[in-house]
Protein backbone atom coordinates (compact mmCIF):
# COMPACT_ATOMS: atom_id res chain seq x y z
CA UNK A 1 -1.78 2.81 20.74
CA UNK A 2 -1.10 -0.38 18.27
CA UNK A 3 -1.78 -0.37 14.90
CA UNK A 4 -4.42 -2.86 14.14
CA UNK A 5 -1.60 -4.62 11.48
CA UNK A 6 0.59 -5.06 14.37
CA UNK A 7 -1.78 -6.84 16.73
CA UNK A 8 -2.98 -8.86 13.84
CA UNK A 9 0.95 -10.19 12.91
CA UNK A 10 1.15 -10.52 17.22
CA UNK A 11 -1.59 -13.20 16.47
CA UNK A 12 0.33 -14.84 13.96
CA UNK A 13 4.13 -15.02 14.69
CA UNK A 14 5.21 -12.39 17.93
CA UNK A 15 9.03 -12.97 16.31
CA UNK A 16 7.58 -11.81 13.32
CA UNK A 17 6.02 -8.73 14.67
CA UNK A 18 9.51 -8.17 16.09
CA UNK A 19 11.65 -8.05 13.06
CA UNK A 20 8.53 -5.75 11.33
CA UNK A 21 9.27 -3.78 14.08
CA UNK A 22 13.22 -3.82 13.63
CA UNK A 23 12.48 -2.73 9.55
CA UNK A 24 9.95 -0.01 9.89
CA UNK A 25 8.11 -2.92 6.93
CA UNK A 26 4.73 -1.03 7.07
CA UNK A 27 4.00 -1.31 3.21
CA UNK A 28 1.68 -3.61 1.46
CA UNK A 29 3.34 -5.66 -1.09
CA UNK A 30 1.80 -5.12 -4.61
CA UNK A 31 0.61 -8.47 -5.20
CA UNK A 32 -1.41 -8.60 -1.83
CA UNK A 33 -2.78 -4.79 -2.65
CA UNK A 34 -3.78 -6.04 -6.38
CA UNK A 35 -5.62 -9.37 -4.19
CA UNK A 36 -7.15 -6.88 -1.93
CA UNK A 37 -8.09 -4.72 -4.61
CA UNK A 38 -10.46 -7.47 -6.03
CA UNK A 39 -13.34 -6.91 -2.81
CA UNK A 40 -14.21 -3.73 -4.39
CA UNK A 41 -15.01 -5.06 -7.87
CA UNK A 42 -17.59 -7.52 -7.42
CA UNK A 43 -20.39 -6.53 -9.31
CA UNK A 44 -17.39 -6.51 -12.45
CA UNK A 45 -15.96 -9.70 -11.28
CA UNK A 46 -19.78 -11.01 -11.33
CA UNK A 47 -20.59 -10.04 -14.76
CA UNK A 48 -19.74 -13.33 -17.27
CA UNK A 49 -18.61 -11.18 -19.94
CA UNK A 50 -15.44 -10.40 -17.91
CA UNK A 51 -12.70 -12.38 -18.57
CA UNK A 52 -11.32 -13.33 -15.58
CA UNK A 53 -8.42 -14.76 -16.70
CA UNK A 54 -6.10 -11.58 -16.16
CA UNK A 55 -7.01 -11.06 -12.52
CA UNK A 56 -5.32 -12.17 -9.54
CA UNK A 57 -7.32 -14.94 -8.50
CA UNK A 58 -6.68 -18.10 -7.04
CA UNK A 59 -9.76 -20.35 -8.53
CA UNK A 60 -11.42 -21.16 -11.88
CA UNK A 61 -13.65 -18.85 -12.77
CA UNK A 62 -16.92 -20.92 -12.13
CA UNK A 63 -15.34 -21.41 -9.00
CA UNK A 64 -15.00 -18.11 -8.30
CA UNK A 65 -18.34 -16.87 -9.36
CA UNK A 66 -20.09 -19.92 -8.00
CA UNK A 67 -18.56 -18.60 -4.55
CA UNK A 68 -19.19 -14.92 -5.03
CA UNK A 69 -22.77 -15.96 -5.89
CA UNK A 70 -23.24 -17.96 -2.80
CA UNK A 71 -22.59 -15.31 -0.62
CA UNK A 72 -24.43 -12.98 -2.34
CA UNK A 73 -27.74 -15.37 -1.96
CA UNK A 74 -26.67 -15.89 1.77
CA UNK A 75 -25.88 -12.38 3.05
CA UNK A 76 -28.22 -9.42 3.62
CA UNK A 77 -25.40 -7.13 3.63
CA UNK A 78 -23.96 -8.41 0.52
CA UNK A 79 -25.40 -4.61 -1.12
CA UNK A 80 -23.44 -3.08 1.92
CA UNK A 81 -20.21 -5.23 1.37
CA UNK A 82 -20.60 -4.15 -2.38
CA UNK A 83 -20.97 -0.69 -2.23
CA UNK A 84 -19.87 0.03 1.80
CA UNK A 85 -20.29 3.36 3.38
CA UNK A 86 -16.82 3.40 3.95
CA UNK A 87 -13.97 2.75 2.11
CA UNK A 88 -10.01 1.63 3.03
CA UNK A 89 -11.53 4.16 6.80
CA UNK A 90 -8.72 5.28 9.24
CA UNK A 91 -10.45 3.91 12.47
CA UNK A 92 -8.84 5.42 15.81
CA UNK A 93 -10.21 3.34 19.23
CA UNK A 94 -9.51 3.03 23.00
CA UNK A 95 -6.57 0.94 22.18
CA UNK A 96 -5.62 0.34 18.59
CA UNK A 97 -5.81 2.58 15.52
CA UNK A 98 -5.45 1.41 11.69
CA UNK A 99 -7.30 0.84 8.34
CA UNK A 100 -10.93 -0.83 8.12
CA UNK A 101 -11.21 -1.86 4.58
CA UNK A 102 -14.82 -1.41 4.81
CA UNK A 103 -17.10 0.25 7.19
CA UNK A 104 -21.23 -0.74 6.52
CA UNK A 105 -24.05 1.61 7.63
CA UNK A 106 -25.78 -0.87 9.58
CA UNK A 107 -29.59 -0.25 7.34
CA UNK A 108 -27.98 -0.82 4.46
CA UNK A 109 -26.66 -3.97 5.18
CA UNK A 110 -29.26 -5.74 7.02
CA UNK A 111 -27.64 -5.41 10.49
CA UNK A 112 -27.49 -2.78 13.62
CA UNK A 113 -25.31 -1.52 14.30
CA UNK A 114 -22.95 -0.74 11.96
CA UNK A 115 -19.73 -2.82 11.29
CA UNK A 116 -16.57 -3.37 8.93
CA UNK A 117 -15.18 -5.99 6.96
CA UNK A 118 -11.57 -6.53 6.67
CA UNK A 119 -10.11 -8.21 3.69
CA UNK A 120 -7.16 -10.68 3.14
CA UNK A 121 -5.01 -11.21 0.21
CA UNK A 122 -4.76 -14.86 1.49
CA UNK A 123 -6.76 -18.52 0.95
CA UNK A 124 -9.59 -18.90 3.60
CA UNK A 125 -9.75 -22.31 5.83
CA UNK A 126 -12.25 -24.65 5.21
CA UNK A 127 -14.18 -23.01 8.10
CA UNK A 128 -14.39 -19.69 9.79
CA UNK A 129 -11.19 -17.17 9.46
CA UNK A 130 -7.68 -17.71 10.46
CA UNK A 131 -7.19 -16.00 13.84
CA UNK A 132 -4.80 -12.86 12.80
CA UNK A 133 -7.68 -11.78 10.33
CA UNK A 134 -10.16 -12.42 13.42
CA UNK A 135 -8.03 -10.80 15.53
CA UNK A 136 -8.13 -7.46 12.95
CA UNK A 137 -11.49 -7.44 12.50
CA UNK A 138 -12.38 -7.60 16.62
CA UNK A 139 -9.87 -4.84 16.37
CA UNK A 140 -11.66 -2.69 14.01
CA UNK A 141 -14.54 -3.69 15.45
CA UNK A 142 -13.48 -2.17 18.25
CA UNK A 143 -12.70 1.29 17.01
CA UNK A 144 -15.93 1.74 15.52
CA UNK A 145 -17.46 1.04 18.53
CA UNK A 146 -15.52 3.31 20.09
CA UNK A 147 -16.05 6.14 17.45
CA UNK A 148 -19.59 5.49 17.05
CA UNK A 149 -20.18 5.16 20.56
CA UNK A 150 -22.37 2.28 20.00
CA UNK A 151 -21.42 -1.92 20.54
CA UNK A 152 -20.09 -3.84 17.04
CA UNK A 153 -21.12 -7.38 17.53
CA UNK A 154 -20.31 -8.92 14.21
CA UNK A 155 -17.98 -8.31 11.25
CA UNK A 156 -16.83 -10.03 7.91
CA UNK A 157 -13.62 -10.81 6.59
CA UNK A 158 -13.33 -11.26 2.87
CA UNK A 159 -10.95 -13.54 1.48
CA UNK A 160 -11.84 -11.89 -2.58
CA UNK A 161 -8.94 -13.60 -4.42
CA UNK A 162 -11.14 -16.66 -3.75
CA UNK A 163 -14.63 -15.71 -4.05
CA UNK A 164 -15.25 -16.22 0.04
CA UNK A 165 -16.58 -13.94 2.43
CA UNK A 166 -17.57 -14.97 6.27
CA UNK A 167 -19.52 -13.58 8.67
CA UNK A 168 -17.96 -13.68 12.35
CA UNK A 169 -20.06 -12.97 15.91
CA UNK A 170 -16.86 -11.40 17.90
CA UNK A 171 -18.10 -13.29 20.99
CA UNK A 172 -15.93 -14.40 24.19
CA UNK A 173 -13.17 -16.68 22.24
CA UNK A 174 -12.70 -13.96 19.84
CA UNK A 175 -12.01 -11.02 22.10
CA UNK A 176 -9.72 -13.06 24.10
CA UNK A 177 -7.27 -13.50 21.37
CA UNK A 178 -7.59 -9.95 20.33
CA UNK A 179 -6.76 -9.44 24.23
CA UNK A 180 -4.06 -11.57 24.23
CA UNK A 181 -2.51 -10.61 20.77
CA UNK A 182 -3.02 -6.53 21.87
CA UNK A 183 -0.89 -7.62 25.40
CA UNK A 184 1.75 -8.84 23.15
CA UNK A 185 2.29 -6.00 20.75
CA UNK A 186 2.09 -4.13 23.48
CA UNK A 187 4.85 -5.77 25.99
CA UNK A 188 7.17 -6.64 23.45
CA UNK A 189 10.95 -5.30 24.12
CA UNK A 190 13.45 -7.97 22.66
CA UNK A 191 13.21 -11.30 20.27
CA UNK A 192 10.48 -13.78 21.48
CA UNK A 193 11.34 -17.02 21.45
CA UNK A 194 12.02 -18.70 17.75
CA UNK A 195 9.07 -21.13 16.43
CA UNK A 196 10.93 -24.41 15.21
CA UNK A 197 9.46 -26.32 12.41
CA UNK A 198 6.68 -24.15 11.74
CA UNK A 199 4.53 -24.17 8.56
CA UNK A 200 4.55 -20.14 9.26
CA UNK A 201 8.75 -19.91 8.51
CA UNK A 202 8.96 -21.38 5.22
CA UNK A 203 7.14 -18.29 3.61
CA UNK A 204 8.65 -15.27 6.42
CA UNK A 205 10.42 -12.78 4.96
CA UNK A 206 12.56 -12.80 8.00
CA UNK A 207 13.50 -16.60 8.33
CA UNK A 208 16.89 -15.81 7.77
CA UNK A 209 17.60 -12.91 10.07
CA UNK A 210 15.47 -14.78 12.47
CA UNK A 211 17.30 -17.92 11.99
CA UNK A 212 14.29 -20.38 12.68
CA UNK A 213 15.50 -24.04 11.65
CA UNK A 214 13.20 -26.17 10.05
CA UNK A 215 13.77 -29.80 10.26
CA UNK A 216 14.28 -32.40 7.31
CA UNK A 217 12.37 -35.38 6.57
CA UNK A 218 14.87 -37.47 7.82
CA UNK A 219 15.35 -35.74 11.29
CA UNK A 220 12.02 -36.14 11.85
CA UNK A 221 11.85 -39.75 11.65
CA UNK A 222 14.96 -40.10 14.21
CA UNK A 223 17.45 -40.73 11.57
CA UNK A 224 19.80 -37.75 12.57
């Protein structure tokens, strides 16, 4: 059975998932668990008499309160996503097993049946969620459905250092890549093949034992 963390870093970078693999690296940095941390304080981080400037987040605070406002206007489950059922739940499923950050009683938040919401430490794109957080929340998804005996047709994924939270349908597209991303983590017995050039190696903790070359400026215009 793969761990929902695995699958999700499939999605992402397979070579990465490899040398995870090769280092037993299962912990959380600190930084992303303080980031994380933030999804559970909203009705503090809400409040204008806190002074934000001390937590770990990546906007100004009217930013970040204008966003956290917003969403709490535009979701019905924003009391569930506030106060979930569940917290940081050990979620065991037909194929994968791991940690759903939250898990929502579906009456409380506005929606049958129930679902989860995973969170990021990272910045959301413009639109929608990145696909290895997609990916982890079809897989927790999954395993609730599979507990609960009941189908999960939606889930969030909260990006808190930022003040953003999105709502996802896990439709065709989206179960695909959590297909194809499980298949990987699941098949994998050596090295994929390197990524060259890739935005994703600059920040990998591996990009050295991986040896991934990213190209200069001047390669790229065909001057070496």
């Amino acid at each position: 059975m793969e761990a929902f963390s695995d699958i999700a870093t499939a999605a992402y970078c397979p070579r990465q998932l490899y040398y995870r693999r090769q280092h037993a690296d299962h912990e959380v940095p600190e930084p992303a668990a303080e980031r994380r941390a933030l999804a559970f304080r909203y009705g503090e981080l809400l409040d204008p008499a806190h002074d934000l400037r001390g937590e770990p987040v990546d906007a100004t605070p009217t930013q970040f309160r204008a966003r956290l406002s917003a969403a709490k206007e535009r979701l019905d489950a924003w009391g569930a996503l506030v106060d979930p059922a569940g917290r940081e739940v050990l979620l065991e499923g037909k194929d994968a097993r791991g940690i759903a950050h939250k898990v929502l009683d579906g009456e409380v938040a506005g929606t049958d049946p129930p679902t989860v919401s995973v969170v990021s430490a990272g910045e959301p794109p413009e639109r929608g969620v990145w696909e290895p957080d997609s990916v982890r929340a079809v897989a927790a998804a999954k395993a609730l459905a599979w507990e609960r005996e009941t189908a999960v047709d939606h889930a969030f994924v909260e990006y808190p250092a930022h003040g953003v939270i999105r709502h996802i349908s896990l439709g065709t597209r989206r179960t695909a890549a959590y297909r194809h991303a499980l298949r990987v983590a699941r098949s994998m017995d050596g090295p994929p093949p390197r990524l060259e050039n890739d935005d994703r190696c600059e920040p990998c903790e591996y990009r050295a034992e991986c040896g991934t070359r990213t190209r200069t400026l001047r390669s790229l215009l065909g001057g070496d």
